[in-house]
C-alpha atoms as a PDB file:
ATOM      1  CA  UNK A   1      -4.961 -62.453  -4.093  1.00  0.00           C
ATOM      2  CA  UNK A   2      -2.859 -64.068  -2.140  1.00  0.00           C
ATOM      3  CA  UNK A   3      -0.081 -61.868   0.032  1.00  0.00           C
ATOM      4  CA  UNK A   4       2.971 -61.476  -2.449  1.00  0.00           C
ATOM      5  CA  UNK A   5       6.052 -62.441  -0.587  1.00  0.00           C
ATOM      6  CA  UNK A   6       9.238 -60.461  -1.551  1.00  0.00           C
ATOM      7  CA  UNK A   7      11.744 -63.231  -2.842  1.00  0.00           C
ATOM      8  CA  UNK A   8      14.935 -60.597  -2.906  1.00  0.00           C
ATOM      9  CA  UNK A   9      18.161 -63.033  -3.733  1.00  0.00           C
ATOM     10  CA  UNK A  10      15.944 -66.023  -5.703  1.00  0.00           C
ATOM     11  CA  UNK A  11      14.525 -63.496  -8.200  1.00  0.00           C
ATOM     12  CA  UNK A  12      14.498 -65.279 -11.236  1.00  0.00           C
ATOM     13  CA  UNK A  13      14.900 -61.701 -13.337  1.00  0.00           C
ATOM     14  CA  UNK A  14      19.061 -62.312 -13.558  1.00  0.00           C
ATOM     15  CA  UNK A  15      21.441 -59.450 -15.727  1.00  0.00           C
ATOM     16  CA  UNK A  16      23.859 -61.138 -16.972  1.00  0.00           C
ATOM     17  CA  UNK A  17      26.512 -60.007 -19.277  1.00  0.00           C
ATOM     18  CA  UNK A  18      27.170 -63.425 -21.290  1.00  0.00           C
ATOM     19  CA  UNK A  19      24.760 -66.164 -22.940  1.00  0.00           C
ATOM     20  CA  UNK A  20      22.781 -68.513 -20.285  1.00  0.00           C
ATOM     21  CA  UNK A  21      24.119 -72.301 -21.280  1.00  0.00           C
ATOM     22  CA  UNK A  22      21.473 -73.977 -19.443  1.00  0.00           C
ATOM     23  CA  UNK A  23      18.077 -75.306 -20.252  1.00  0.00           C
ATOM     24  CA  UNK A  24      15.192 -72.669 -20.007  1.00  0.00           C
ATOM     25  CA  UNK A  25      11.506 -72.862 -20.882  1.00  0.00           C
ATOM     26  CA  UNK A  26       8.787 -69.618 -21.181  1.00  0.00           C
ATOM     27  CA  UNK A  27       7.408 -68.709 -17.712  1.00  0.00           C
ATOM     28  CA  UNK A  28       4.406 -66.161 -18.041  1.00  0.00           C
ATOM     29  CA  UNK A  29       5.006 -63.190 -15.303  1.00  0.00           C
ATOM     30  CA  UNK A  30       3.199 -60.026 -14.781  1.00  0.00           C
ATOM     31  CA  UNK A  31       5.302 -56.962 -14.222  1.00  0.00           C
ATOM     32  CA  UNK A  32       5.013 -55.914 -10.702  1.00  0.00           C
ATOM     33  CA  UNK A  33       5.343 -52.085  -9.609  1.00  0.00           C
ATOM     34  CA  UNK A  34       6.906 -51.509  -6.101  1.00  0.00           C
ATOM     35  CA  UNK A  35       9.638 -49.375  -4.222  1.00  0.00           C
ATOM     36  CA  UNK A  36      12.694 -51.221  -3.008  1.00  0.00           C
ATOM     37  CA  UNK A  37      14.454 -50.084  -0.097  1.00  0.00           C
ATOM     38  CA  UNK A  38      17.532 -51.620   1.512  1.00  0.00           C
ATOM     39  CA  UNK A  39      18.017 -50.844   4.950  1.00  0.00           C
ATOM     40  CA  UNK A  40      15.289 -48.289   5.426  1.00  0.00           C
ATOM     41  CA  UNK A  41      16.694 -46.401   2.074  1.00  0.00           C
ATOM     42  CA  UNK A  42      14.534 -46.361  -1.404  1.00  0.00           C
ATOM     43  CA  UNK A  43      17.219 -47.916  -3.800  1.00  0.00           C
ATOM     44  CA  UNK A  44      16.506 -46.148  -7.642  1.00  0.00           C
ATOM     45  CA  UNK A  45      16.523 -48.732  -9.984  1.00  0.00           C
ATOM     46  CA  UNK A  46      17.468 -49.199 -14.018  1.00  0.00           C
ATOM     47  CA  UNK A  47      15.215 -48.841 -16.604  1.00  0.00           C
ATOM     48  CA  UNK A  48      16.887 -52.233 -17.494  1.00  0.00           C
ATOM     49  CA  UNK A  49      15.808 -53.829 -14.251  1.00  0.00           C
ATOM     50  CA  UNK A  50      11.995 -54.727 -13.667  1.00  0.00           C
ATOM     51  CA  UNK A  51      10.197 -56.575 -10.839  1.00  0.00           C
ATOM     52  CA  UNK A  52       7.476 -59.371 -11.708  1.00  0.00           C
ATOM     53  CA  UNK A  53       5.083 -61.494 -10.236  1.00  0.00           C
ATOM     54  CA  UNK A  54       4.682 -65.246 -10.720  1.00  0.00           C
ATOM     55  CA  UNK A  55       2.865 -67.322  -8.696  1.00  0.00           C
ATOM     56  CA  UNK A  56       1.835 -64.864  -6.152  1.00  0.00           C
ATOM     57  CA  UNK A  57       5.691 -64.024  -5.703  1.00  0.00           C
ATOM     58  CA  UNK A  58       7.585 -61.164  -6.320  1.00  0.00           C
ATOM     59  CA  UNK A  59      11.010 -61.596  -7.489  1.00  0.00           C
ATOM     60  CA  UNK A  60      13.285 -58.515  -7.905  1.00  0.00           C
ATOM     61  CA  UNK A  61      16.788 -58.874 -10.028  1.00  0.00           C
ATOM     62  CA  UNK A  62      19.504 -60.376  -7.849  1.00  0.00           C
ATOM     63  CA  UNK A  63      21.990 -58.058  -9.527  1.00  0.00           C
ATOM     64  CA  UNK A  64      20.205 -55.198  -8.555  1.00  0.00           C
ATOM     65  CA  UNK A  65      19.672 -56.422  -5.235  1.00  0.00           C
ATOM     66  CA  UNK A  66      22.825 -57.797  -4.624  1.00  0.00           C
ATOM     67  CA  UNK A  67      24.629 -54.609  -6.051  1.00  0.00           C
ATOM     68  CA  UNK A  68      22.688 -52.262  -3.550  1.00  0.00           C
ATOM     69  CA  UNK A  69      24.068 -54.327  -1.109  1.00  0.00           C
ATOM     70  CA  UNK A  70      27.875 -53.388  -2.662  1.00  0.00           C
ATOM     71  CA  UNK A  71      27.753 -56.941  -3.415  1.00  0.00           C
ATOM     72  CA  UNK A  72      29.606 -58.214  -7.087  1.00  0.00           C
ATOM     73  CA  UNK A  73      27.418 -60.730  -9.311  1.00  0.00           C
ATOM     74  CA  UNK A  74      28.672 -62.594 -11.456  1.00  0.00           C
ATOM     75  CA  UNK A  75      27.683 -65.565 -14.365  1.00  0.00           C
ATOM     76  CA  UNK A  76      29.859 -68.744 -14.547  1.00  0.00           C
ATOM     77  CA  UNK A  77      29.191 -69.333 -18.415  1.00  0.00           C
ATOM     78  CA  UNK A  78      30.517 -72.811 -18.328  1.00  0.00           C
ATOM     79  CA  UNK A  79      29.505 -74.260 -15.324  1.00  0.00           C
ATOM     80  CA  UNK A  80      25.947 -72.516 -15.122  1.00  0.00           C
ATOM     81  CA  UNK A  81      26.438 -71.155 -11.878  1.00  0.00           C
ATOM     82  CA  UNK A  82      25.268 -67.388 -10.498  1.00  0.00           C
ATOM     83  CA  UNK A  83      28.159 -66.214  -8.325  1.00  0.00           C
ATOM     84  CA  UNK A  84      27.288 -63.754  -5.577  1.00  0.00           C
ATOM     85  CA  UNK A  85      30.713 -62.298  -3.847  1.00  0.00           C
ATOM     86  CA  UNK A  86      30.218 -60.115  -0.681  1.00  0.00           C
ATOM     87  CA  UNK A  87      33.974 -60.058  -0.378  1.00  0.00           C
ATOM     88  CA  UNK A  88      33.974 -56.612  -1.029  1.00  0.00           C
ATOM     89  CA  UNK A  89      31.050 -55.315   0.928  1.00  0.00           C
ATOM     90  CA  UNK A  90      32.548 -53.337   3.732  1.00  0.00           C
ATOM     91  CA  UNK A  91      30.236 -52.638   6.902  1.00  0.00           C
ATOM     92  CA  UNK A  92      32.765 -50.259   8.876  1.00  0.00           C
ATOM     93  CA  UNK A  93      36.265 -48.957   6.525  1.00  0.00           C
ATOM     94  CA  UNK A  94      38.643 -49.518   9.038  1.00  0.00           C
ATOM     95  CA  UNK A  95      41.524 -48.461   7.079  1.00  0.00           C
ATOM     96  CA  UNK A  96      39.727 -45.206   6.423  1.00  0.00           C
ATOM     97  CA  UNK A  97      38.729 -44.640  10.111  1.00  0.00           C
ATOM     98  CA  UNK A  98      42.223 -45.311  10.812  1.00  0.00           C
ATOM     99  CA  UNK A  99      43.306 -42.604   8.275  1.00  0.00           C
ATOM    100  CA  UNK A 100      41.226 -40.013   9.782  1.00  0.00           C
ATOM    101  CA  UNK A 101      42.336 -37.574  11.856  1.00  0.00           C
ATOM    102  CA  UNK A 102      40.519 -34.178  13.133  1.00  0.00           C
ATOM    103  CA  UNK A 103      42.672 -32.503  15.740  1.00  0.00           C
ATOM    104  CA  UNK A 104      44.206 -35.665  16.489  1.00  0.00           C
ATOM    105  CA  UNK A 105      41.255 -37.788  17.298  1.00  0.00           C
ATOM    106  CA  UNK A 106      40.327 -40.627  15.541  1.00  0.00           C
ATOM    107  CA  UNK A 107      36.369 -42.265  15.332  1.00  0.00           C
ATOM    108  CA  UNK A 108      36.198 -45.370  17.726  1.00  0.00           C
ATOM    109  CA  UNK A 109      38.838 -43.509  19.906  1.00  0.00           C
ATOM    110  CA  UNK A 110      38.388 -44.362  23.975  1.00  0.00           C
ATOM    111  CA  UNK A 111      37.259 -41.722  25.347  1.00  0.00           C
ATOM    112  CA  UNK A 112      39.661 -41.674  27.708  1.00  0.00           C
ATOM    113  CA  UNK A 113      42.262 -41.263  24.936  1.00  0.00           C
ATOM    114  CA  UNK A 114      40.684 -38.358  24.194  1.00  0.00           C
ATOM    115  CA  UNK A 115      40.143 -36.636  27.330  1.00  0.00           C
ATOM    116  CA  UNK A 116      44.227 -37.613  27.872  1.00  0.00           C
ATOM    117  CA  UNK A 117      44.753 -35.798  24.848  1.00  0.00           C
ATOM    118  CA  UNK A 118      42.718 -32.939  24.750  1.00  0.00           C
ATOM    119  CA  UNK A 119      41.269 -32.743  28.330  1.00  0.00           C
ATOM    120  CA  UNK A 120      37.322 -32.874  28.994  1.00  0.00           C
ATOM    121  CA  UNK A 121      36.622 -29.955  26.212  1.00  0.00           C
ATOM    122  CA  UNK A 122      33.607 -27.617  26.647  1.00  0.00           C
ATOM    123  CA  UNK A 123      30.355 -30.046  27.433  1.00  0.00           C
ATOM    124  CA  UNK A 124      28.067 -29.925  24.720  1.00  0.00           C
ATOM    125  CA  UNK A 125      23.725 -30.288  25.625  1.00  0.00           C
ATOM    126  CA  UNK A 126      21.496 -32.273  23.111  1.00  0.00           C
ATOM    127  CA  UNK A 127      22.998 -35.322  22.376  1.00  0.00           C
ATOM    128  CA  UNK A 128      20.800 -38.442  22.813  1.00  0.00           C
ATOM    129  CA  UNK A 129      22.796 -41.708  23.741  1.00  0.00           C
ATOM    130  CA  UNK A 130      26.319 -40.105  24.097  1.00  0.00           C
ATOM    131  CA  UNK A 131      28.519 -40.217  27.079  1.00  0.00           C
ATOM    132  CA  UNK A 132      30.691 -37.545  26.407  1.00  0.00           C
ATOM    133  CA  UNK A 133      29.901 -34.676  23.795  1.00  0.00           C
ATOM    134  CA  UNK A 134      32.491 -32.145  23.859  1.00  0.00           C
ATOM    135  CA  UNK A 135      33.739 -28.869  21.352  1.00  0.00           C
ATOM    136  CA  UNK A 136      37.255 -28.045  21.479  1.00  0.00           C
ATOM    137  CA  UNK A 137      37.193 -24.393  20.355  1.00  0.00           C
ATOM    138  CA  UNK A 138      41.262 -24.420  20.216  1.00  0.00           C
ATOM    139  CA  UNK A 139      40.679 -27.722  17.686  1.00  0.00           C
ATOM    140  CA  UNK A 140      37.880 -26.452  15.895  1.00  0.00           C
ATOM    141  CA  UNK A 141      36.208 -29.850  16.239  1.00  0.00           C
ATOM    142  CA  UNK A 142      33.578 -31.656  18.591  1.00  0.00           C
ATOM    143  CA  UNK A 143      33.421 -35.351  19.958  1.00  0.00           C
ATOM    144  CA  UNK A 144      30.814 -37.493  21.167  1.00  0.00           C
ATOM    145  CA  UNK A 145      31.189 -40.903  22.200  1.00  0.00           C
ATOM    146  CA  UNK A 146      28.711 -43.284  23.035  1.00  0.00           C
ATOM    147  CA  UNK A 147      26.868 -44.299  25.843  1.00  0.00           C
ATOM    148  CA  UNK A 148      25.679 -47.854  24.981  1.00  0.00           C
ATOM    149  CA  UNK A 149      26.813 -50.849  23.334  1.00  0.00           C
ATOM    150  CA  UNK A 150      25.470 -51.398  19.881  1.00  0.00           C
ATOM    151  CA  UNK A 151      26.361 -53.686  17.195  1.00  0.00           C
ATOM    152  CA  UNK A 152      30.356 -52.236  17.009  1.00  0.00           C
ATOM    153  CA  UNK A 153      30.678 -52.820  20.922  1.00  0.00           C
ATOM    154  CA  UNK A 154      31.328 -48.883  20.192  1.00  0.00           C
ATOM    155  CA  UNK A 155      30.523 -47.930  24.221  1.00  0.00           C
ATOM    156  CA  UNK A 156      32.688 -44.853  25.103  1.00  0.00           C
ATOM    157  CA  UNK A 157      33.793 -44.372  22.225  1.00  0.00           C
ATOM    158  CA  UNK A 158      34.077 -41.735  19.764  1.00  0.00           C
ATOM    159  CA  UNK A 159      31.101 -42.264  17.416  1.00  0.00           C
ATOM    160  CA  UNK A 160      30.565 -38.845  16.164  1.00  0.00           C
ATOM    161  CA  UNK A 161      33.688 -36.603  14.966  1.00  0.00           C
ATOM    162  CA  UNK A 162      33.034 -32.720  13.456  1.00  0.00           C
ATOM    163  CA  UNK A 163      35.553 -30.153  12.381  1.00  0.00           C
ATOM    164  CA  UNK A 164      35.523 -27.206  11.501  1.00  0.00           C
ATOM    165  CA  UNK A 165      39.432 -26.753  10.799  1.00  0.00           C
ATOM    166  CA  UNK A 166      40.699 -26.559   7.263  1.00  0.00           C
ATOM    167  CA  UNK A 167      43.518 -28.587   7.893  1.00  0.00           C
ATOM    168  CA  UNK A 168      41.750 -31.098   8.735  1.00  0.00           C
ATOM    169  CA  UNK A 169      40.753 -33.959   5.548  1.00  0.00           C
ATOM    170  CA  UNK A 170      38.899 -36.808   4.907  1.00  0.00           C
ATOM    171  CA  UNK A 171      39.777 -38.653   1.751  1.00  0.00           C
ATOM    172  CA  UNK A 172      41.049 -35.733  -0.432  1.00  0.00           C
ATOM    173  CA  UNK A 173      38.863 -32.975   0.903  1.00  0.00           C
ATOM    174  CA  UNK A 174      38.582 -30.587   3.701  1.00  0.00           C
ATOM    175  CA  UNK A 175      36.436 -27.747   5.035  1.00  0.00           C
ATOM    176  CA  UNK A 176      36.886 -24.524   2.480  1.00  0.00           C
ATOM    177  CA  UNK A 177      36.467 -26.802  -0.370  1.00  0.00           C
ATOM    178  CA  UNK A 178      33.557 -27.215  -2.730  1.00  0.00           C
ATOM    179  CA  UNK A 179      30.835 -29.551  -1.969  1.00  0.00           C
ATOM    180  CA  UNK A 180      30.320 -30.924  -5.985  1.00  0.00           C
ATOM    181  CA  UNK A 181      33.926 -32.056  -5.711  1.00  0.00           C
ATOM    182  CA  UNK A 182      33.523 -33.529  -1.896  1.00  0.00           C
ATOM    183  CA  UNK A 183      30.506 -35.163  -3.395  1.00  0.00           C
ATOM    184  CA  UNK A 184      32.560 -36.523  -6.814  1.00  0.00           C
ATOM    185  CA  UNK A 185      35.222 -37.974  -4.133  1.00  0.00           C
ATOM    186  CA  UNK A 186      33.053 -39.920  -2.155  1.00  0.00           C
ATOM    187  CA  UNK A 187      31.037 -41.467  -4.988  1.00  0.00           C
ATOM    188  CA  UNK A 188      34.189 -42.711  -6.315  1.00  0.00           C
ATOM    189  CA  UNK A 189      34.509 -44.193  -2.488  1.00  0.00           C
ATOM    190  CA  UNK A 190      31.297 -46.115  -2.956  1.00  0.00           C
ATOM    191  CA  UNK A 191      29.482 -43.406  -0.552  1.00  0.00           C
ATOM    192  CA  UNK A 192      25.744 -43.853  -1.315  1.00  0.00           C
ATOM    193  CA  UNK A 193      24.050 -40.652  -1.466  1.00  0.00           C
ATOM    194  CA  UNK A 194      21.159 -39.938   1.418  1.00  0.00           C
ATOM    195  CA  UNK A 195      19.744 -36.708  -0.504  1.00  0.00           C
ATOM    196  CA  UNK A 196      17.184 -35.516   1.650  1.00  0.00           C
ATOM    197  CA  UNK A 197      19.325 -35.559   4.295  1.00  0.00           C
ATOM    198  CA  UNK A 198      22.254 -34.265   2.841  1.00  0.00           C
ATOM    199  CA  UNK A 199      24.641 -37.112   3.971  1.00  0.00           C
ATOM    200  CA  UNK A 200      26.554 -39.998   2.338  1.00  0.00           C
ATOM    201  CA  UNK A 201      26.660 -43.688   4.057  1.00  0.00           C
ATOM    202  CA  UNK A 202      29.021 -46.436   2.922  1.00  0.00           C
ATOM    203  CA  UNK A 203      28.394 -49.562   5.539  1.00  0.00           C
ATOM    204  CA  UNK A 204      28.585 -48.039   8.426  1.00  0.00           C
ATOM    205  CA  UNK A 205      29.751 -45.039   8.567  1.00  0.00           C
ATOM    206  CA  UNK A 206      28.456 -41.799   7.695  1.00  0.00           C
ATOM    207  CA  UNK A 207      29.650 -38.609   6.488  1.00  0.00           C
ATOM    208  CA  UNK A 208      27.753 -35.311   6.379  1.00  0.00           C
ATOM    209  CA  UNK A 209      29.194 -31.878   4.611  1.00  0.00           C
ATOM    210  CA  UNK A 210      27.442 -28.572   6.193  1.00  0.00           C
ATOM    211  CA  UNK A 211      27.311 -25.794   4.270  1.00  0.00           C
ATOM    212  CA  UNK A 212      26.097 -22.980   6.899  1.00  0.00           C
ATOM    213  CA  UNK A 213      26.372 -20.208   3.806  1.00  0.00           C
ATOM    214  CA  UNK A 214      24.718 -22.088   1.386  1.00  0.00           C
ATOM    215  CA  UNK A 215      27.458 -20.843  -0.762  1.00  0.00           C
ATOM    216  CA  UNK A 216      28.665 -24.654  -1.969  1.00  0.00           C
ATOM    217  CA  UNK A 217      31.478 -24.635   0.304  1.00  0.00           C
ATOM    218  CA  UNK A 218      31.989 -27.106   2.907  1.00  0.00           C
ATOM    219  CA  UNK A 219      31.695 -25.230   6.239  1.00  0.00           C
ATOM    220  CA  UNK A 220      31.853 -28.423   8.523  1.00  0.00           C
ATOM    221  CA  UNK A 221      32.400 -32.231   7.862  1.00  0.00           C
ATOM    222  CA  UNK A 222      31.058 -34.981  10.357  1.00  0.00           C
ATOM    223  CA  UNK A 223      31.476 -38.168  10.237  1.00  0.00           C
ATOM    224  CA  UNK A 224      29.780 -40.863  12.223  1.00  0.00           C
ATOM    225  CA  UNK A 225      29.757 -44.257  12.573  1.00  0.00           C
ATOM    226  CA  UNK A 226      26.924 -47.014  14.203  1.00  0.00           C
ATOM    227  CA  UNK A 227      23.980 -45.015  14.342  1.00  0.00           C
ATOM    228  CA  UNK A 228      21.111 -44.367  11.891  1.00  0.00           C
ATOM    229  CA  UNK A 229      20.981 -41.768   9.685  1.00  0.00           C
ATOM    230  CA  UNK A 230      18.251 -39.847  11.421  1.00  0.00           C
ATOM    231  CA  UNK A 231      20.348 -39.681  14.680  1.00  0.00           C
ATOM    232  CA  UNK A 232      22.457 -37.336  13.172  1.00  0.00           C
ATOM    233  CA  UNK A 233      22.054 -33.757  14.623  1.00  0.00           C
END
């Protein structure tokens, strides 16, 4: 057989919610078992939803695809026309970065801003690719920034923010509170759960809840932005 190329936003397996006006005919497919993962993370999918094969091809539904993606899809009954809106797929929440505060630092902070604030902190060893990784014992939070340019032209800034201060929130939770309901808050966010690594991504930026007791309390929260997942310490 012939390699099977992945046709991800063509898939001709469409959910739609209202009656298809235009001409059709009967295809015959083969159902088609395989994993999808979007950026480097298995994506669960419906019992609804299947993949198929035709013609050597495997075609995935482009509402599954596209929703994975925190895409919208929707059907133009009338005018026969699939519309696919990434309007409200967010890479980096800027208005939530720019909520979020711990001890007065904010993520994509300058460095220097920082160190003007809170002076140079207590060095921190072990960070791969930061410039400055600092704890602030009197804060009860720690800073890195980076030392490269990636994709967010993030260099010496603060890409990695901790606290361990419960005055400190993000969204409507802060260290001391329970993790279900830190969980419940960002799902309602559109955080996408990570399980295995216990941390929750929406775009670009992530957010991790420690819970040194294991007693389902949050003992820490980081957030991060512009690395992978795996980078996290």
């Amino acid at each position: 057989m012939k390699k099977l190329v992945m046709g991800m936003i063509i898939g001709i397996v469409i959910s739609l919610s209202g009656a298809v006006n235009g001409a059709s005919h009967a295809i015959e497919v083969l159902s088609f078992y395989a994993k999808v993962f979007v950026s480097g993370h298995e994506k669960s999918m419906d019992p609804e939803y299947v993949i198929v094969n035709y013609k050597d091809h495997a075609y995935v539904p482009i509402r599954f695809i596209a929703e994975s993606m925190e895409a919208s899809v929707d059907y133009d009954n009338a005018n026969d026309r699939i519309m696919i809106d990434f309007e409200d797929m967010n890479l980096l929440d800027l208005q939530l970065i720019d909520d979020t505060s711990f001890g007065g630092v904010k993520l994509l902070q300058s460095q220097k801003e920082v160190i003007d604030l809170l002076g140079k902190g207590d060095a921190l060893r072990g960070c791969m690719g930061c410039g400055f990784n600092a704890a602030y014992p009197e804060k009860q939070i720690t800073v890195s920034t980076s030392s490269y340019t990636n994709d967010l032209g993030d260099k010496n800034k603060v890409v990695r923010l901790a606290t361990k201060n419960n005055e400190d929130h993000f969204l409507d939770f802060k260290v001391g509170d329970r993790i279900d309901s830190a969980v419940a808050i960002l799902r309602d966010n559109r955080f996408v759960a990570i399980e295995y690594l216990s941390i929750y991504k929406k775009g670009d930026l992530t957010v991790r809840l420690l819970d040194e007791n294991e007693d389902h309390i949050i003992d820490e929260i980081e957030l991060e932005v512009g690395l992978k997942p795996s980078q996290m310490r």
